[in-house]
Protein backbone atom coordinates (compact mmCIF):
# COMPACT_ATOMS: atom_id res chain seq x y z
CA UNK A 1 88.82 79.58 119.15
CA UNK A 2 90.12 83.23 118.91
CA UNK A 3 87.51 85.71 116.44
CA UNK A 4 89.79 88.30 114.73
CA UNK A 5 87.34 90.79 113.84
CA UNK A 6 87.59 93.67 111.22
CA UNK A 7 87.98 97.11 112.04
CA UNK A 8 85.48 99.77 110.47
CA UNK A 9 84.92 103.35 111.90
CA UNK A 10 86.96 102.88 115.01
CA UNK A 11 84.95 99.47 116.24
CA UNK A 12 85.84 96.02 116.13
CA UNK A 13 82.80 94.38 113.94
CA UNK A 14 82.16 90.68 112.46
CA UNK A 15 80.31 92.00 109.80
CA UNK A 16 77.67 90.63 107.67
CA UNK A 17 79.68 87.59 106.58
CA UNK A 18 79.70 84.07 108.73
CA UNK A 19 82.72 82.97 106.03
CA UNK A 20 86.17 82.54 108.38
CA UNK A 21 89.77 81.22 107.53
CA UNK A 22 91.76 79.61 109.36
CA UNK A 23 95.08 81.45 111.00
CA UNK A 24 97.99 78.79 112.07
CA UNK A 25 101.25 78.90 114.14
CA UNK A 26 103.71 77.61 111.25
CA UNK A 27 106.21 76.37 113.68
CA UNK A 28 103.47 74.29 115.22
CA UNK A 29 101.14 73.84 112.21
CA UNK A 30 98.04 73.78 114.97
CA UNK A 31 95.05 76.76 114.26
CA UNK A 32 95.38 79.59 116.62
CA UNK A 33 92.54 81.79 114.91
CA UNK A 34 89.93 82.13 112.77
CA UNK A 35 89.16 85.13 110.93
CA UNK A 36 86.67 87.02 109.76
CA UNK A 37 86.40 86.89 105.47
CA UNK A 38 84.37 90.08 105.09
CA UNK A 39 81.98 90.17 101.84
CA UNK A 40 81.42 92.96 99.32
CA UNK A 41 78.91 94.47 102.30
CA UNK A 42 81.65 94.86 104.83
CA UNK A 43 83.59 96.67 102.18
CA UNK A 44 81.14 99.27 101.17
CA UNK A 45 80.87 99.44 104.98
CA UNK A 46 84.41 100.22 105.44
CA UNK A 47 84.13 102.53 102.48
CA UNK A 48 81.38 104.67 103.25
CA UNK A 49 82.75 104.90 107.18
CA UNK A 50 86.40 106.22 105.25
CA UNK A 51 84.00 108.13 103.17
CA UNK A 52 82.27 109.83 105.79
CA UNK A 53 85.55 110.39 107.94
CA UNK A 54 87.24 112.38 104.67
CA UNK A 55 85.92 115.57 104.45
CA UNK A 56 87.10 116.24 108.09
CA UNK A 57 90.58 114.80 107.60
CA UNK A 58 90.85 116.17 104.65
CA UNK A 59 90.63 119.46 106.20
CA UNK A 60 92.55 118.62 108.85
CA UNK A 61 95.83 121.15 109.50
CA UNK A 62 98.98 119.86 108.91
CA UNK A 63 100.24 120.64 112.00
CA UNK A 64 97.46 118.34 113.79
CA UNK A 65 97.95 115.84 111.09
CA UNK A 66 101.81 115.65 112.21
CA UNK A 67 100.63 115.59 115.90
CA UNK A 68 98.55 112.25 115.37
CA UNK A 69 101.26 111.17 112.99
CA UNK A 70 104.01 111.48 115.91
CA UNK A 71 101.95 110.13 118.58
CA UNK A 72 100.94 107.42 116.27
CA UNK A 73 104.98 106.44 116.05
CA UNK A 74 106.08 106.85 119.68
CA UNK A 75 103.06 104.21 120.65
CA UNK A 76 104.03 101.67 117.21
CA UNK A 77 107.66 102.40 118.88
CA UNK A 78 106.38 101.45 122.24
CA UNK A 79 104.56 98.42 120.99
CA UNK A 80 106.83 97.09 118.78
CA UNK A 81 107.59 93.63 120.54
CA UNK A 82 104.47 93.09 120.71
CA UNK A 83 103.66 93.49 117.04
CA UNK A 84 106.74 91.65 116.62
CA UNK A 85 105.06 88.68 118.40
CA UNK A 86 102.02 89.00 116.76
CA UNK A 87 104.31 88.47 113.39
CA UNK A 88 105.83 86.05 114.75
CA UNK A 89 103.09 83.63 115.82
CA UNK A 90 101.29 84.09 112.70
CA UNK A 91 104.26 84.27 109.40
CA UNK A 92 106.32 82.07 111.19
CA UNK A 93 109.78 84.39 110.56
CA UNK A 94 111.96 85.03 113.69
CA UNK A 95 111.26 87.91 116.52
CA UNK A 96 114.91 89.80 115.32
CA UNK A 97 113.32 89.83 111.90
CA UNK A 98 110.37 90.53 112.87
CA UNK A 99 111.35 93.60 114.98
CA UNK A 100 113.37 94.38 112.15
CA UNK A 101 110.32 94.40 109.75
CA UNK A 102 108.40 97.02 112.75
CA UNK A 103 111.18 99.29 112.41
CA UNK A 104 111.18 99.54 108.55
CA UNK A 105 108.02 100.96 108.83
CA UNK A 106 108.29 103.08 111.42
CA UNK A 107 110.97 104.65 109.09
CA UNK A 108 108.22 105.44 106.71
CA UNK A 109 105.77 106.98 109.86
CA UNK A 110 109.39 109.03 110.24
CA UNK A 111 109.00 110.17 106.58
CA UNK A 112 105.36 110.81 106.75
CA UNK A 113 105.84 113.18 109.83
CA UNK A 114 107.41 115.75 107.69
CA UNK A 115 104.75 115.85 105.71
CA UNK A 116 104.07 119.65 105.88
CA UNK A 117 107.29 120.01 103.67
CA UNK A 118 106.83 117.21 101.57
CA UNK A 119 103.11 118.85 100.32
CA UNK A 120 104.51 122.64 99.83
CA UNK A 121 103.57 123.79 96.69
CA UNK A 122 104.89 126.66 94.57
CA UNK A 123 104.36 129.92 93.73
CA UNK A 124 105.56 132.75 90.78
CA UNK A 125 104.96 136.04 91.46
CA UNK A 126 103.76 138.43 88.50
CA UNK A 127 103.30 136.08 85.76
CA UNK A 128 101.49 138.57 83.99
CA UNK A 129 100.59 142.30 84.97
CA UNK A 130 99.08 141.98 88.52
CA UNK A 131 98.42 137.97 88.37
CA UNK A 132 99.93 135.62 90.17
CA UNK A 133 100.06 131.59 89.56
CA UNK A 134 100.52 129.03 92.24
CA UNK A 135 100.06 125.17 93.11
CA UNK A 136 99.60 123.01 95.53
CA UNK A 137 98.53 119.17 96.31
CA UNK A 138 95.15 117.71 97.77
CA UNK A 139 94.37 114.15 98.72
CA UNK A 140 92.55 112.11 96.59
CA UNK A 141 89.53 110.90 99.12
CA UNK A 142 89.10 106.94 100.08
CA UNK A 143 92.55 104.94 98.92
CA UNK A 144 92.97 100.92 99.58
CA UNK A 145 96.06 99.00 100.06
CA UNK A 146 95.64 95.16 99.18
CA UNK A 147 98.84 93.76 100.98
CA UNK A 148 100.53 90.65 101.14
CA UNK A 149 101.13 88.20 103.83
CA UNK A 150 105.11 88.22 103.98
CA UNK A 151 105.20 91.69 105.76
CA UNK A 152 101.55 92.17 107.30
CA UNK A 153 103.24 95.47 109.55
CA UNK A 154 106.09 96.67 107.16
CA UNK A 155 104.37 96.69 103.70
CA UNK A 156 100.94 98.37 105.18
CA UNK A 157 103.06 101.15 106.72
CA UNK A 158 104.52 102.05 103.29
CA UNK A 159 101.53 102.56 102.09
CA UNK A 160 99.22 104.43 104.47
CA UNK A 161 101.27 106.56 107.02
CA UNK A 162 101.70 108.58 103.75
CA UNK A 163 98.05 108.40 102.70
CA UNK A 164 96.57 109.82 105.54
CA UNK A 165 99.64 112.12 106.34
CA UNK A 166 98.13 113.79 102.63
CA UNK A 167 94.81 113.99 103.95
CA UNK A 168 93.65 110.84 102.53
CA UNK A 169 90.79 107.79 104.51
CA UNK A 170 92.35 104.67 103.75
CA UNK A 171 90.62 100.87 103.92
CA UNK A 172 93.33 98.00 104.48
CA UNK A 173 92.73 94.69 102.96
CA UNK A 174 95.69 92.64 104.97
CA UNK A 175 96.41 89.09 104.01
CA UNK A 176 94.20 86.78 105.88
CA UNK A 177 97.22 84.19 106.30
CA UNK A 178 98.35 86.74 109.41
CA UNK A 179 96.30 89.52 110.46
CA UNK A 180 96.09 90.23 113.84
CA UNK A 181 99.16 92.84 112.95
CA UNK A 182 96.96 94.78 111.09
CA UNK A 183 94.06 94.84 114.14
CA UNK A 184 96.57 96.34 116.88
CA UNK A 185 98.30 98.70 114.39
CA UNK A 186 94.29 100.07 114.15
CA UNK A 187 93.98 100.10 117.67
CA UNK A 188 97.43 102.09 118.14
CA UNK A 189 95.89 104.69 115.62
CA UNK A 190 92.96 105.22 117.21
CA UNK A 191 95.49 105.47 120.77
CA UNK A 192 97.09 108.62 118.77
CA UNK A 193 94.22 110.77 118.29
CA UNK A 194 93.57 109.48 114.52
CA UNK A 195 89.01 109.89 114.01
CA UNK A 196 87.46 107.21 113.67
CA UNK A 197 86.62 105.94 110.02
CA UNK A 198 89.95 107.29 108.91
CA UNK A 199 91.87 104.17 109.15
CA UNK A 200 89.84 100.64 108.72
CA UNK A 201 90.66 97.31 108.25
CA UNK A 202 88.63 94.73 106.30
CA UNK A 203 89.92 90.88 106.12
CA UNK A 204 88.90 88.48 103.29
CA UNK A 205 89.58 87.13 100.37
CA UNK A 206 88.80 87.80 96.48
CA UNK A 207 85.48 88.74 97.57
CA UNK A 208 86.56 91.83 99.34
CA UNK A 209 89.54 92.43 97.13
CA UNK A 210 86.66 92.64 93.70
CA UNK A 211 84.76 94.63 96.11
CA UNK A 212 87.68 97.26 96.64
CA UNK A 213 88.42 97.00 92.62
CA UNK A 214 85.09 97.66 92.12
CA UNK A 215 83.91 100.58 94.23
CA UNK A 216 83.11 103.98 92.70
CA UNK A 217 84.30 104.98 96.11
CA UNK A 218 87.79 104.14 96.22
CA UNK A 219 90.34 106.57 94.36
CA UNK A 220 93.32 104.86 94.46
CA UNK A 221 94.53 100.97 95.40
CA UNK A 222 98.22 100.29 96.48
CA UNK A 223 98.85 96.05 95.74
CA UNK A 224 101.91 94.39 96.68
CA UNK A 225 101.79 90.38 96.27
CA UNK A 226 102.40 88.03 93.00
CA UNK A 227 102.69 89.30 89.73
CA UNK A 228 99.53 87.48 88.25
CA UNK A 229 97.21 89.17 90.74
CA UNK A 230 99.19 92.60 90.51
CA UNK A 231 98.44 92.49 86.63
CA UNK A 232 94.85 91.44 87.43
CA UNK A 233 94.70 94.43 90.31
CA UNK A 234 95.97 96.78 87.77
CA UNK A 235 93.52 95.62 85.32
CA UNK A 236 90.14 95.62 87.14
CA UNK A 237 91.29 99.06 89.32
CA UNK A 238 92.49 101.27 86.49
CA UNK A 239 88.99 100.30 84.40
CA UNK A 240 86.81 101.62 86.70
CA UNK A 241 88.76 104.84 86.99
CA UNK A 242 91.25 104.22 89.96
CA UNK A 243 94.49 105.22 90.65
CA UNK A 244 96.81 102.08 90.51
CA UNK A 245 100.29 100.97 91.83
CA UNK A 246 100.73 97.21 91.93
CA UNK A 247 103.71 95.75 92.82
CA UNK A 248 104.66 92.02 91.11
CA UNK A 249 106.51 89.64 91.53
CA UNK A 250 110.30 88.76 91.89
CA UNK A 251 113.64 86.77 90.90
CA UNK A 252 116.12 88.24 92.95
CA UNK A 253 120.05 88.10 91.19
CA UNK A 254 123.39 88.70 92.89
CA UNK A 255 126.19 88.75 90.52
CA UNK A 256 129.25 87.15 91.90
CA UNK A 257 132.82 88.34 90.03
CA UNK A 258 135.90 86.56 89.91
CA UNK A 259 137.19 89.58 91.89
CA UNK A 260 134.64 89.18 94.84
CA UNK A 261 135.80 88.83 98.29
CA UNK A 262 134.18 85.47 98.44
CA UNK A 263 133.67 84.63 102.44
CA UNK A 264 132.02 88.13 102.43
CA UNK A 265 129.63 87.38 99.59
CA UNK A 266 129.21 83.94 100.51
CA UNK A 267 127.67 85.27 104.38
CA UNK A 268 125.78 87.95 102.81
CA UNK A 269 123.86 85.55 99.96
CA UNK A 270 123.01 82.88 102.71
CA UNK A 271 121.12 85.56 104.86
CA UNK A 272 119.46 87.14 101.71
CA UNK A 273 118.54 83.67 100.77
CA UNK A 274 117.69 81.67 104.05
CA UNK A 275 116.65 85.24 105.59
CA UNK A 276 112.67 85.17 106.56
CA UNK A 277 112.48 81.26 105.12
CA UNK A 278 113.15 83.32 101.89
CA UNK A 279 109.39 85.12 101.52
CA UNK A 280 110.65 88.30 101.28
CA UNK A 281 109.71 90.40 97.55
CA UNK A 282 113.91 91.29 97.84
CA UNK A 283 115.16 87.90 98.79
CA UNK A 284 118.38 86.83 95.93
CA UNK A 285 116.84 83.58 94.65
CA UNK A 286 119.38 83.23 92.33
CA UNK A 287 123.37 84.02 92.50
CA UNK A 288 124.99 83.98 89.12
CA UNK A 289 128.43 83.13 89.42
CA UNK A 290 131.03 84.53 86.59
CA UNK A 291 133.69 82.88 85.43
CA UNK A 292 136.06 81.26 88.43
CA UNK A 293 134.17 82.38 90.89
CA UNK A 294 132.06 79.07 90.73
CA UNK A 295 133.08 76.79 92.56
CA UNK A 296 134.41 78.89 95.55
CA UNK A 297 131.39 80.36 95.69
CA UNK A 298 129.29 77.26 95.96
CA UNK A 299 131.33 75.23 98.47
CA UNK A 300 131.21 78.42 101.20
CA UNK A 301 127.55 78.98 100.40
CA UNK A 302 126.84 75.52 101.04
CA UNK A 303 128.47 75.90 104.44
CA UNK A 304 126.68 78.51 105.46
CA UNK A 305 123.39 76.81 104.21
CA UNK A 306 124.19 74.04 106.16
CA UNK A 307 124.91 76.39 109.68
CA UNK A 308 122.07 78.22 109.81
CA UNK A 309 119.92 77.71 113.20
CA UNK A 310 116.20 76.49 111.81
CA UNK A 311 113.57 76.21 114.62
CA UNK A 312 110.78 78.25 115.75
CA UNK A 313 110.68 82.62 115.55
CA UNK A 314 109.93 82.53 119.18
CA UNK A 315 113.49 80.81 119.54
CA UNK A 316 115.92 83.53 119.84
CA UNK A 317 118.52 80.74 118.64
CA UNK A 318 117.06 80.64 115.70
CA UNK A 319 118.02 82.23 112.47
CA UNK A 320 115.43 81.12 110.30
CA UNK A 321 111.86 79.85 111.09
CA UNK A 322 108.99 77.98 109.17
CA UNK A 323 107.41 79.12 105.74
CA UNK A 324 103.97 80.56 106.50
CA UNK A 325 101.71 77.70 105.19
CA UNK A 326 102.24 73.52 104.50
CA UNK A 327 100.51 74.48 101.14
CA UNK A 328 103.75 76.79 100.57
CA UNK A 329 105.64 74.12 102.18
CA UNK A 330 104.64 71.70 100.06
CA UNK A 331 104.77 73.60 97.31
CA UNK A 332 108.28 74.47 97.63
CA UNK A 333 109.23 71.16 98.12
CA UNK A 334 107.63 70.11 94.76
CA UNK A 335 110.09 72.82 93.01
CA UNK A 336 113.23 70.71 94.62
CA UNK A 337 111.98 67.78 93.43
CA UNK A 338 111.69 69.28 89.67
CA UNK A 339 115.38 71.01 89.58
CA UNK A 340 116.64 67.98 90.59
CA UNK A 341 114.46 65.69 88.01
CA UNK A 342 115.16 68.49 85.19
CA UNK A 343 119.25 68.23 86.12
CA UNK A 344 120.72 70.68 88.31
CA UNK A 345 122.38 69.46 91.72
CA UNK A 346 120.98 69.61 94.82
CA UNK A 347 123.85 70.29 96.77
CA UNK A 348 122.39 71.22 100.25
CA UNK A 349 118.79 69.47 100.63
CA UNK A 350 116.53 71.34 102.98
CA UNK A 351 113.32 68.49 102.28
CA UNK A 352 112.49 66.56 105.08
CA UNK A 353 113.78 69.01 107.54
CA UNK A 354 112.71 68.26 110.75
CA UNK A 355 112.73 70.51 114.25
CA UNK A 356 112.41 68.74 117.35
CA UNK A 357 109.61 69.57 119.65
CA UNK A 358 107.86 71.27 116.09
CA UNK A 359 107.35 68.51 114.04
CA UNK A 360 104.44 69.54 112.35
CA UNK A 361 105.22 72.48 112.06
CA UNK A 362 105.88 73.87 107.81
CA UNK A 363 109.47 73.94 107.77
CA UNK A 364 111.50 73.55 104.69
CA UNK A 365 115.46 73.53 105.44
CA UNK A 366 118.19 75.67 103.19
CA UNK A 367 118.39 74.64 99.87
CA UNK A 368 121.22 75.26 97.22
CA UNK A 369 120.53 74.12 94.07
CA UNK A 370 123.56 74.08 91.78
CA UNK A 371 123.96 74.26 88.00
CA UNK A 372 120.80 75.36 87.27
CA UNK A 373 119.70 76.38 83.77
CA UNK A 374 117.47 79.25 82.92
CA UNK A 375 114.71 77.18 81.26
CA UNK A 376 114.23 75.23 84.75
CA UNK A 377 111.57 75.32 86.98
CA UNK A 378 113.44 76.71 89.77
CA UNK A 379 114.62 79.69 87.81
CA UNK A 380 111.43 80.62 85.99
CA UNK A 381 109.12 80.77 89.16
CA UNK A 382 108.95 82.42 91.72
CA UNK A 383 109.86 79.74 94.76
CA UNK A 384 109.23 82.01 97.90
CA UNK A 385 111.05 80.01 100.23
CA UNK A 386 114.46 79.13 101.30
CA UNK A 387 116.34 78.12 98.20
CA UNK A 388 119.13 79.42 96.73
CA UNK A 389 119.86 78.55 92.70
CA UNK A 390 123.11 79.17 90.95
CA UNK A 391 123.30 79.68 87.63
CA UNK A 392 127.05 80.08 86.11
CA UNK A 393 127.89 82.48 83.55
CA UNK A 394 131.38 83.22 81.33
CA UNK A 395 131.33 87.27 82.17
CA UNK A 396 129.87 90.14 83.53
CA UNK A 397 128.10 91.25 80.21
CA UNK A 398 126.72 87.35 80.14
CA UNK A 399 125.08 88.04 84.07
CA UNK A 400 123.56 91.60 82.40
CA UNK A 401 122.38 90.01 79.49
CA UNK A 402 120.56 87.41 81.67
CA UNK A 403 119.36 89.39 84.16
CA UNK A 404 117.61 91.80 81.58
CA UNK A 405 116.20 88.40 80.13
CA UNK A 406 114.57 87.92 83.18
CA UNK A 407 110.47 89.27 82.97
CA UNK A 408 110.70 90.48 86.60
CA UNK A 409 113.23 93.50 87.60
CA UNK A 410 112.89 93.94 91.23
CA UNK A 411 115.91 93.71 92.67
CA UNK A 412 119.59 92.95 91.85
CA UNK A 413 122.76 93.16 93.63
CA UNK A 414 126.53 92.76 92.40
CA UNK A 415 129.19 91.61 94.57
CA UNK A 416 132.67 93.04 93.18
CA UNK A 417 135.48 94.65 94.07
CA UNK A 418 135.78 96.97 90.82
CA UNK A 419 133.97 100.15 90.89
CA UNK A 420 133.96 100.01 86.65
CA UNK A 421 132.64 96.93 86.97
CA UNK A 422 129.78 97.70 89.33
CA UNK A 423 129.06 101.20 87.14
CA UNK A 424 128.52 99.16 84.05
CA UNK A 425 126.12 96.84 85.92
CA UNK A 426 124.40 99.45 87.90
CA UNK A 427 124.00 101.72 84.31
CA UNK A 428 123.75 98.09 82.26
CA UNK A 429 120.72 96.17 84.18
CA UNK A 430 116.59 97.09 83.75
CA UNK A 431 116.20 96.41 87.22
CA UNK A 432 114.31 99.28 90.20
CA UNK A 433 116.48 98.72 92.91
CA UNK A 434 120.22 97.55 92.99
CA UNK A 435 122.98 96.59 95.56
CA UNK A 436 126.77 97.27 94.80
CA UNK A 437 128.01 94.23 97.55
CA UNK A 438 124.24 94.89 99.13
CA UNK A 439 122.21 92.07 98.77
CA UNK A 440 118.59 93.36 99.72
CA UNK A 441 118.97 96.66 98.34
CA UNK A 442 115.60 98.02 99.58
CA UNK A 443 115.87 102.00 99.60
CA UNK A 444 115.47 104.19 102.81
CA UNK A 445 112.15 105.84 103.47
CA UNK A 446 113.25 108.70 102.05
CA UNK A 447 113.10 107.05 98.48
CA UNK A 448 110.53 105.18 96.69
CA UNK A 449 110.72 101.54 96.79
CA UNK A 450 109.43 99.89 93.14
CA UNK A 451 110.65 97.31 90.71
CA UNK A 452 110.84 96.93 86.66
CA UNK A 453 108.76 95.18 83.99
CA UNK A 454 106.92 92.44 85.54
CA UNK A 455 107.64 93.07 88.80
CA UNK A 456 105.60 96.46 88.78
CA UNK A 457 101.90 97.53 86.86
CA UNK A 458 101.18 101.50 87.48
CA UNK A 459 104.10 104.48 86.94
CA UNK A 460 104.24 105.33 90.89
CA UNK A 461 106.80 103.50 92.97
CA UNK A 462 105.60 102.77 96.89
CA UNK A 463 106.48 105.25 99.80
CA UNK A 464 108.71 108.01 99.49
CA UNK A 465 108.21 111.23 96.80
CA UNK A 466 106.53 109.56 94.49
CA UNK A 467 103.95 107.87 97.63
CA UNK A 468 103.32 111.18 98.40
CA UNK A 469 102.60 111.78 94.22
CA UNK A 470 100.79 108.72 94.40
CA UNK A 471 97.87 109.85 97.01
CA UNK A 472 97.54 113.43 95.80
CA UNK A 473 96.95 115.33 92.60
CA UNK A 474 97.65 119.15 91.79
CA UNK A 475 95.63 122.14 91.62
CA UNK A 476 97.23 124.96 89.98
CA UNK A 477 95.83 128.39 90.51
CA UNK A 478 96.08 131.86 88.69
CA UNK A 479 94.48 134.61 90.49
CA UNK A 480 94.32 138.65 89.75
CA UNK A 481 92.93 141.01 92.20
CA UNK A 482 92.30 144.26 90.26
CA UNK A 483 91.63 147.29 92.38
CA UNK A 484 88.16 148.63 92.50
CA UNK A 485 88.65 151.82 89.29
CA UNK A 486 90.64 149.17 87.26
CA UNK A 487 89.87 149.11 83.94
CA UNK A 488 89.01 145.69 82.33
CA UNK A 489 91.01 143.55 79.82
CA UNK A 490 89.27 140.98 78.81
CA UNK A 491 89.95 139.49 75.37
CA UNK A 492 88.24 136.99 73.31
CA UNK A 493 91.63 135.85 72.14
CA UNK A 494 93.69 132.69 73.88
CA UNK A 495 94.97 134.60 76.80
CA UNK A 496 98.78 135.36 77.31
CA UNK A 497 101.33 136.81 79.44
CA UNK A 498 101.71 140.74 78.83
């Protein structure tokens, strides 16, 4: 049986822990791997080697800080297949998506390159007689990202190509469900020139996520995952002193008007529902139809639900693979069973689904799950998986008013063909990230990526300008350099500009 090992100051290592878990192929359901669950030892471990690795980095020019940082993306560019695979074999979700998910965060390597700009500081001249004021931005020391299983390359690369671009030693907790990702991404680093003990990579569980929450070591922790453990994250990091941004969770809405072309919206909710078996943070989990645009819109969803090519990622027929776990499996299967016992109609049933050649593997078919109410089970969690619920509504002020009821505010798209319409949901919803006939609105690198209310704890959205906030604080200087006969000013009084 295949060891993955963690990573700490530039070495494979088992550490001091015999605990493993076990890693599966979820279009096969058989163990591939065990991994390493490192303990609250392997973290200080990983800690001290980021500690020790920081005051060089941190002095590091930015011009050989780029240098790593480009060599670092031409080699994730070279590999990405590979990591692709790697994805594949261990989340379940298709090689195109999977490829796609690489090249997301290569975008944010992209962003981080430019990182000379992105830290400039500023600078007045003559703020007073012969004194001068001026600021700039210095990394923070040892920052963690806790990240989640749905994207193990994507959602570690928006956190620390920009943490380390800004000087920063960063220790990766990666979700033990699928991390051999994380374990070639370290070895790609250490290809590009990066010094050892700058970028490490600890696998476990709550053990060595208290032990991150925990250390007087650690500056700063990035979370993405549900929003009961982001609340808990934000809790336990922020009272010992850290730096927190912990993304929740989700419920996803796409508003469908009346005026809607409806074969167009129709495609586009099917593959931002059925898209990655649905475990994506931006999947639309529920379409809110308004008005007439009901029943269209149901009948040509349900078509597409019932077209799309299920069988394993490494299938390049396939469309949509296996959810990552038959615990998630089963567990979505339960919250079918409870829309259809609390009422709503099940009107494409993805239970039982069955993929020859993989049947043991976790697969859960489409679902669409019609007339469903908002005090249902299927509306008020968070399903992570392939099912699509459709709520009806009178009006577009109705699908405001219940999306703002909603606790989470992730993500929210609109599919209309009235620009007033789509300016008075855009301005009307308390939602972070919105598509006008864009179903997975998630922003370019160049932006920050970050949800509303429940579906965010912390005031710092994820990559982007306020990442580069996030992992660096200001120091703001005001320096005089009097000539040698000058005569001194000093005052006892609060001093001012003259």
């Amino acid at each position: 049986m295949r060891t993955i090992e963690h990573w700490i100051a530039g070495k494979t290592t088992t550490g001091s822990s015999d605990r493993t878990a076990e890693v599966f192929n979820p279009a096969t359901g058989d163990q591939q791997a065990q991994v390493c669950l490192g303990s609250a030892a392997d973290v200080d471990a990983a800690v001290a080697a980021a500690k020790d690795a920081f005051g060089g980095w941190s002095q590091t020019s930015l011009s050989r800080r780029t240098k790593v940082l480009f060599a670092f993306r031409e080699l994730v560019n070279a590999h990405a297949g590979e990591i692709a695979e790697l994805i594949t074999d261990e989340h379940g979700k298709v090689l195109s998506d999977a490829l796609g998910e690489v090249q997301r965060g290569l975008e944010v390597v992209e962003f981080a390159c430019g990182i000379p700009s992105l830290l400039k500081g500023d600078f007045s001249d003559q703020v007073s007689t012969d004194v001068d004021t001026f600021s700039f931005r210095e990394p923070l020391g040892v920052v963690a990202g806790i990240t989640p299983f749905n994207f193990p390359a994507m959602v570690p690369m928006w956190m620390f190509p920009v943490a380390i671009a800004c000087g920063n030693t960063f220790v990766l907790k990666p979700s033990e469900r699928d991390p051999s990702a994380s374990m070639r991404i370290a070895e790609l680093w250490q290809q590009a020139g990066l010094p050892d003990g700058v970028f490490n990579v600890v696998h476990g569980d709550k053990e060595a996520v208290d032990a991150i929450l925990d250390s007087p070591d650690v500056a700063a922790v990035s979370f993405v995952g549900s929003t009961p453990i982001a609340r808990y994250i934000h809790e336990r990091g922020t009272a010992t002193g850290k730096r927190v941004q912990a993304l929740g969770g989700a419920k996803n809405h796409a508003i469908i008007l009346p005026d809607a072309d409806v074969d167009f919206a129709a495609d586009h909710l099917a593959a931002a529902a059925f898209g990655s078996a649905g475990e994506r943070c931006m999947a639309i989990s529920a379409a809110v139809a308004v008005g007439d645009a009901a029943d269209a819109l149901v009948a040509a969803v349900n078509d597409r639900a019932r077209a799309v090519k299920v069988g394993s990622g490494r299938d390049r027929d396939s469309e949509m693979g296996p959810v990552v776990t038959r615990a998630a499996q089963q567990r979505i299967l339960g919250l079918i069973d409870t829309g259809e016992t609390q009422g709503a109609a099940v009107t494409v049933d993805g239970r039982g689904y069955v993929v020859e050649g993989h049947e043991d593997g976790f697969f859960v078919g489409p679902t669409v799950i019609d007339n469903v109410t908002t005090d249902m089970d299927v509306y008020t969690q968070e399903i992570f998986g392939p099912v699509l619920s459709v709520v009806r509504v009178d009006d577009v002020d109705a699908a405001i008013t219940l999306v703002n009821s909603n606790p989470y505010g992730n993500g929210t798209a609109i599919f209309t063909s009235s620009g007033e319409a789509a300016r008075r949901f855009q301005r009307g919803v308390h939602v972070g990230m919105i598509g006008i006939n864009v179903p997975v609105p998630v922003p370019m690198a160049f932006y920050s990526f970050g949800g509303w209310k429940d579906s965010l704890f912390g005031d710092k959205h994820v990559h982007g300008p306020e990442g580069v906030s996030f992992y660096t604080r200001a120091k703001v200087v005001t320096a005089r350099w009097p000539r040698a006969s000058h005569t001194s000013d000093a005052s006892y009084h609060f001093p001012t500009s003259k």
